[in-house]
N, C-alpha and C. Protein backbone atom coordinates (compact mmCIF):
# COMPACT_ATOMS: atom_id res chain seq x y z
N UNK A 1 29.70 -14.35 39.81
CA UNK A 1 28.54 -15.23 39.66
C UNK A 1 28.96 -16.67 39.92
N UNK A 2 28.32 -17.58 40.61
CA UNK A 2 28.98 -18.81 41.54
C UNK A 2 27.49 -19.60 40.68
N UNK A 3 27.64 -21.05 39.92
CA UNK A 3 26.85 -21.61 39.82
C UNK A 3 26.88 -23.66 40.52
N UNK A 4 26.30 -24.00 39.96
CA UNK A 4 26.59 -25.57 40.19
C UNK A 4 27.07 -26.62 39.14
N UNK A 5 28.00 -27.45 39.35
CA UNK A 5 28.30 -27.92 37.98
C UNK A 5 27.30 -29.09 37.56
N UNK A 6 26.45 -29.33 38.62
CA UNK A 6 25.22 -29.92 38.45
C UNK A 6 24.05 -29.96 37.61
N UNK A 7 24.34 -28.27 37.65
CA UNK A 7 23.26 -27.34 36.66
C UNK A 7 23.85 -27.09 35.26
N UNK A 8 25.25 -27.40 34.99
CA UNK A 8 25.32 -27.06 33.39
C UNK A 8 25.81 -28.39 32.82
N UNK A 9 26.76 -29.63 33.91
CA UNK A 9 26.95 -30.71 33.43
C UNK A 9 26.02 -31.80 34.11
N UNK A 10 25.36 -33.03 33.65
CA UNK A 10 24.83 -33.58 34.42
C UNK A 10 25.90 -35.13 34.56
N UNK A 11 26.43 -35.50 35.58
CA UNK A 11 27.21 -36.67 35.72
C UNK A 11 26.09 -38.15 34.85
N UNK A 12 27.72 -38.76 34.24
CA UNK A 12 26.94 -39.99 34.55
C UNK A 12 26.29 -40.85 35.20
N UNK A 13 25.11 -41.22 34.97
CA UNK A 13 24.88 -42.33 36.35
C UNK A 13 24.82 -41.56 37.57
N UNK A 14 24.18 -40.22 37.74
CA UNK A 14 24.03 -39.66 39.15
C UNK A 14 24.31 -40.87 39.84
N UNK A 15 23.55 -41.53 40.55
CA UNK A 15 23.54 -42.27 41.38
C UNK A 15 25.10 -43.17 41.88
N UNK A 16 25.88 -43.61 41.20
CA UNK A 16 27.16 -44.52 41.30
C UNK A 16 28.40 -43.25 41.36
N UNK A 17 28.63 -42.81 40.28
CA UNK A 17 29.12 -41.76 39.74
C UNK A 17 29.40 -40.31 40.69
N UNK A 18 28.28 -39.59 41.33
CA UNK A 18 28.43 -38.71 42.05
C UNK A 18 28.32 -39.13 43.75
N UNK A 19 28.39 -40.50 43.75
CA UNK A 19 28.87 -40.96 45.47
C UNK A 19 30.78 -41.31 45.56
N UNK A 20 30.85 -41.63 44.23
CA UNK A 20 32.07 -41.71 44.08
C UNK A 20 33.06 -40.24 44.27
N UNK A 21 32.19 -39.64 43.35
CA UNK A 21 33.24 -38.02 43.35
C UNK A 21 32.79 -37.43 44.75
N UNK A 22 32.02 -37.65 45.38
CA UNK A 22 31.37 -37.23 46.49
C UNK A 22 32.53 -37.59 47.67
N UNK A 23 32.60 -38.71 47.67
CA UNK A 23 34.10 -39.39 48.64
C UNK A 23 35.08 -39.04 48.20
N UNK A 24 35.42 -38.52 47.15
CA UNK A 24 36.67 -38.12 46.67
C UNK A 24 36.87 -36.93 46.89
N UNK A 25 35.68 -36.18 47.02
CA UNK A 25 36.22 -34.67 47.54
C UNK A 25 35.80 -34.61 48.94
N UNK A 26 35.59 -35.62 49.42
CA UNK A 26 35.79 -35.33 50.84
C UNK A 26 37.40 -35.50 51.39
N UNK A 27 37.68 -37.17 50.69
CA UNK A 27 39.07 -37.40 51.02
C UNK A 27 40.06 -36.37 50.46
N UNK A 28 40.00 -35.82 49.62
CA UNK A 28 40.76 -34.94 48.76
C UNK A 28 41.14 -33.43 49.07
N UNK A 29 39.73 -33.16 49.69
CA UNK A 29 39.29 -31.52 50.32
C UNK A 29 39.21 -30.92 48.93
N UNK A 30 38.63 -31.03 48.04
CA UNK A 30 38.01 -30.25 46.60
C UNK A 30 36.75 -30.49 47.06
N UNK A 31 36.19 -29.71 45.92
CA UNK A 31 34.89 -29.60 45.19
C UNK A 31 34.57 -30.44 44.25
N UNK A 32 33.51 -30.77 43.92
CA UNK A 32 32.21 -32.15 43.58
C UNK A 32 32.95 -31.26 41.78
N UNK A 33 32.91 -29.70 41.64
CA UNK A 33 33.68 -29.69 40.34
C UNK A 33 35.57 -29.59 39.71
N UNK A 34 36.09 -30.06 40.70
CA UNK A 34 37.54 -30.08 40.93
C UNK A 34 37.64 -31.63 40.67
N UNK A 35 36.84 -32.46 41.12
CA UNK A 35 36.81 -33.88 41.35
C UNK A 35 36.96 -34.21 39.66
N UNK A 36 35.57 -33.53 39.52
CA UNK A 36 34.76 -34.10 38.10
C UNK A 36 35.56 -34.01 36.80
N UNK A 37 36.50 -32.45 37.22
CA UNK A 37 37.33 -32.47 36.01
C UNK A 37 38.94 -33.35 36.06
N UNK A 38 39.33 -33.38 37.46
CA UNK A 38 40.33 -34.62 37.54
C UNK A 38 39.95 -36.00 36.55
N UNK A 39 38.62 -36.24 36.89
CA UNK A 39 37.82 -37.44 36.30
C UNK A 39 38.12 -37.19 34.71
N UNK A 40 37.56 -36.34 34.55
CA UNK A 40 37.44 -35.91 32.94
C UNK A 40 38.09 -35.91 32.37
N UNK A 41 39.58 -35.28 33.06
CA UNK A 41 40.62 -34.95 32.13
C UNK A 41 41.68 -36.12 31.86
N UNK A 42 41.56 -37.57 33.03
CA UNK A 42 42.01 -38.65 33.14
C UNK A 42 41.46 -39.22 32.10
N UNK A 43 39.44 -39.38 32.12
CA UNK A 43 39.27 -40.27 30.72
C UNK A 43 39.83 -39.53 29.64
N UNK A 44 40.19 -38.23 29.07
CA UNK A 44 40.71 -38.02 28.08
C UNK A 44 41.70 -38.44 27.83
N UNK A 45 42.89 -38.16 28.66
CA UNK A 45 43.82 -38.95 28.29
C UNK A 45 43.80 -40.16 28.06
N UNK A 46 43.08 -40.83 28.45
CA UNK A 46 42.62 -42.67 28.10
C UNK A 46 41.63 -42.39 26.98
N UNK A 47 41.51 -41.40 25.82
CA UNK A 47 41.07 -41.13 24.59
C UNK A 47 39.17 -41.85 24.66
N UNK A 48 39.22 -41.77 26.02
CA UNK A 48 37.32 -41.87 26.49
C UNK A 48 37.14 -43.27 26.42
N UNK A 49 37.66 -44.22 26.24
CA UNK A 49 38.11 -45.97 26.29
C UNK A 49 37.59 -46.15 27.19
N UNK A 50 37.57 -45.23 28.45
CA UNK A 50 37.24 -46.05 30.17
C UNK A 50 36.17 -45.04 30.06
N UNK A 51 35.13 -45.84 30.98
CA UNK A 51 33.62 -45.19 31.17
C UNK A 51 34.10 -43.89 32.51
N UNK A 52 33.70 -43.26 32.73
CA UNK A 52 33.56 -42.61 33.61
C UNK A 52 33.72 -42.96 35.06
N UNK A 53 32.91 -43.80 35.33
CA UNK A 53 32.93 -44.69 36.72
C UNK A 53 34.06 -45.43 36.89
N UNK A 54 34.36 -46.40 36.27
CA UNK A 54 35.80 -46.72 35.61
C UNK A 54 37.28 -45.84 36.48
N UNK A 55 37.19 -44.84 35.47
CA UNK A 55 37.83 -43.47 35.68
C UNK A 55 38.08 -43.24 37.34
N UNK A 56 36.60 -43.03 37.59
CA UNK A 56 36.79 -42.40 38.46
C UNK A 56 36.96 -43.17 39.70
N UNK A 57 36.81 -44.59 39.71
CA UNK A 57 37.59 -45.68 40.89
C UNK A 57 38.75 -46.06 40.83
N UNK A 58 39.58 -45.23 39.56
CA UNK A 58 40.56 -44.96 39.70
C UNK A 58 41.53 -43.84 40.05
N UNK A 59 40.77 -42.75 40.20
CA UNK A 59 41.36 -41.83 40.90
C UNK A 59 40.73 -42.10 42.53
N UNK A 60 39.78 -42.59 42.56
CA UNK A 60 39.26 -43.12 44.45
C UNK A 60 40.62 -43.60 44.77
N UNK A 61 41.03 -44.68 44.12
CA UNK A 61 42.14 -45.63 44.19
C UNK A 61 43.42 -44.89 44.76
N UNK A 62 43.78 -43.88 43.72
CA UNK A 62 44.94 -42.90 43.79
C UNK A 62 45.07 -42.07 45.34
N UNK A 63 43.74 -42.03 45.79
CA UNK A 63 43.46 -41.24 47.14
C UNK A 63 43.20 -41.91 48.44
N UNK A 64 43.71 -43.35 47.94
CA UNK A 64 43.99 -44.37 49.49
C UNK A 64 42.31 -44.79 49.44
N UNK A 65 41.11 -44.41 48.77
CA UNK A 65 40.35 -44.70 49.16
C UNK A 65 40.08 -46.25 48.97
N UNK A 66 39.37 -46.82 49.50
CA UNK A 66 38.98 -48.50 49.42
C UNK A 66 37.71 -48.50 48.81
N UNK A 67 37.84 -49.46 47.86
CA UNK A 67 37.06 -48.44 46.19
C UNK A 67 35.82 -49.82 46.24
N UNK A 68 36.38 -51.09 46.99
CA UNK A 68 35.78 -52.78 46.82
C UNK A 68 34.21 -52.27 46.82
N UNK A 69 33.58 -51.33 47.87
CA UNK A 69 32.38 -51.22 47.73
C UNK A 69 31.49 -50.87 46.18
N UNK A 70 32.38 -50.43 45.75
CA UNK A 70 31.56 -49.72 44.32
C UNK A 70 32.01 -50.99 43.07
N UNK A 71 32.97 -51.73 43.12
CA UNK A 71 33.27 -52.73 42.18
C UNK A 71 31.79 -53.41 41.79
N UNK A 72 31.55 -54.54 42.54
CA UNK A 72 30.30 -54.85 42.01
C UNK A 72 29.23 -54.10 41.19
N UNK A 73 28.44 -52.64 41.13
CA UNK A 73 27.95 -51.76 41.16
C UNK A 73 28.70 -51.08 39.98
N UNK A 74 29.74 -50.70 39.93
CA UNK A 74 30.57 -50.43 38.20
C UNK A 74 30.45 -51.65 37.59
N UNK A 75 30.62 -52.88 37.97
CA UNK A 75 31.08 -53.64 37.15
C UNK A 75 29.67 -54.21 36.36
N UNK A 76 28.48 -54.19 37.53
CA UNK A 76 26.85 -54.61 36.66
C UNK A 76 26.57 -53.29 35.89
N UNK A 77 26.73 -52.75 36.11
CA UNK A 77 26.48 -51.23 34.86
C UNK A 77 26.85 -51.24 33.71
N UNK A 78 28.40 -51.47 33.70
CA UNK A 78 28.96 -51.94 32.16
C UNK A 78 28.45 -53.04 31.46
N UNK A 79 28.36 -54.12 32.30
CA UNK A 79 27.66 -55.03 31.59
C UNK A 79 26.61 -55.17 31.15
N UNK A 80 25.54 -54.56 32.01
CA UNK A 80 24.34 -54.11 31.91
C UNK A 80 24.30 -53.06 30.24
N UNK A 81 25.45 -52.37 30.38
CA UNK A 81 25.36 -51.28 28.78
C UNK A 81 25.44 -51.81 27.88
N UNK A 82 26.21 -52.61 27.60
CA UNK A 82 27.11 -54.07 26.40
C UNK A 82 26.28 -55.14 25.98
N UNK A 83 25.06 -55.10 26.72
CA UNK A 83 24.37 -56.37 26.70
C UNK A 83 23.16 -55.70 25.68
């Protein structure tokens, strides 16, 4: 039985969040749920401190990707949450 991890987890922030893991499993050659748990299992070890998006422009980072486009765009979100 093959499902979507779409359908039982829903990402943060569809929108920021799953363009990010989206480029990452292209650059990477995984799956949108191979990505998500790299992501996941990184904020755990950072004991959930870093948001998700966060997280996960740091594994973009790790994969040569050039992450500058999404900075602005993570960075008004957080602030946007805090405020």
């Amino acid at each position: 039985m093959s499902f979507n991890l779409e359908d039982v987890i829903k990402l943060p922030d569809r929108g920021i969040a799953e363009e990010i893991v989206e480029e990452i499993a292209k650059r990477a050659g995984k799956s949108h749920q191979e990505v998500f748990s790299m992501i996941s299992e990184m904020q755990e070890r950072m004991n959930n401190l870093v948001s998700f998006e966060v997280v996960a422009l740091i594994v973009a980072k790790e994969f040569g990707i050039d992450i500058s486009k999404y900075i602005p765009i993570v960075e008004e979100k957080i602030f946007n949450e805090t405020a």
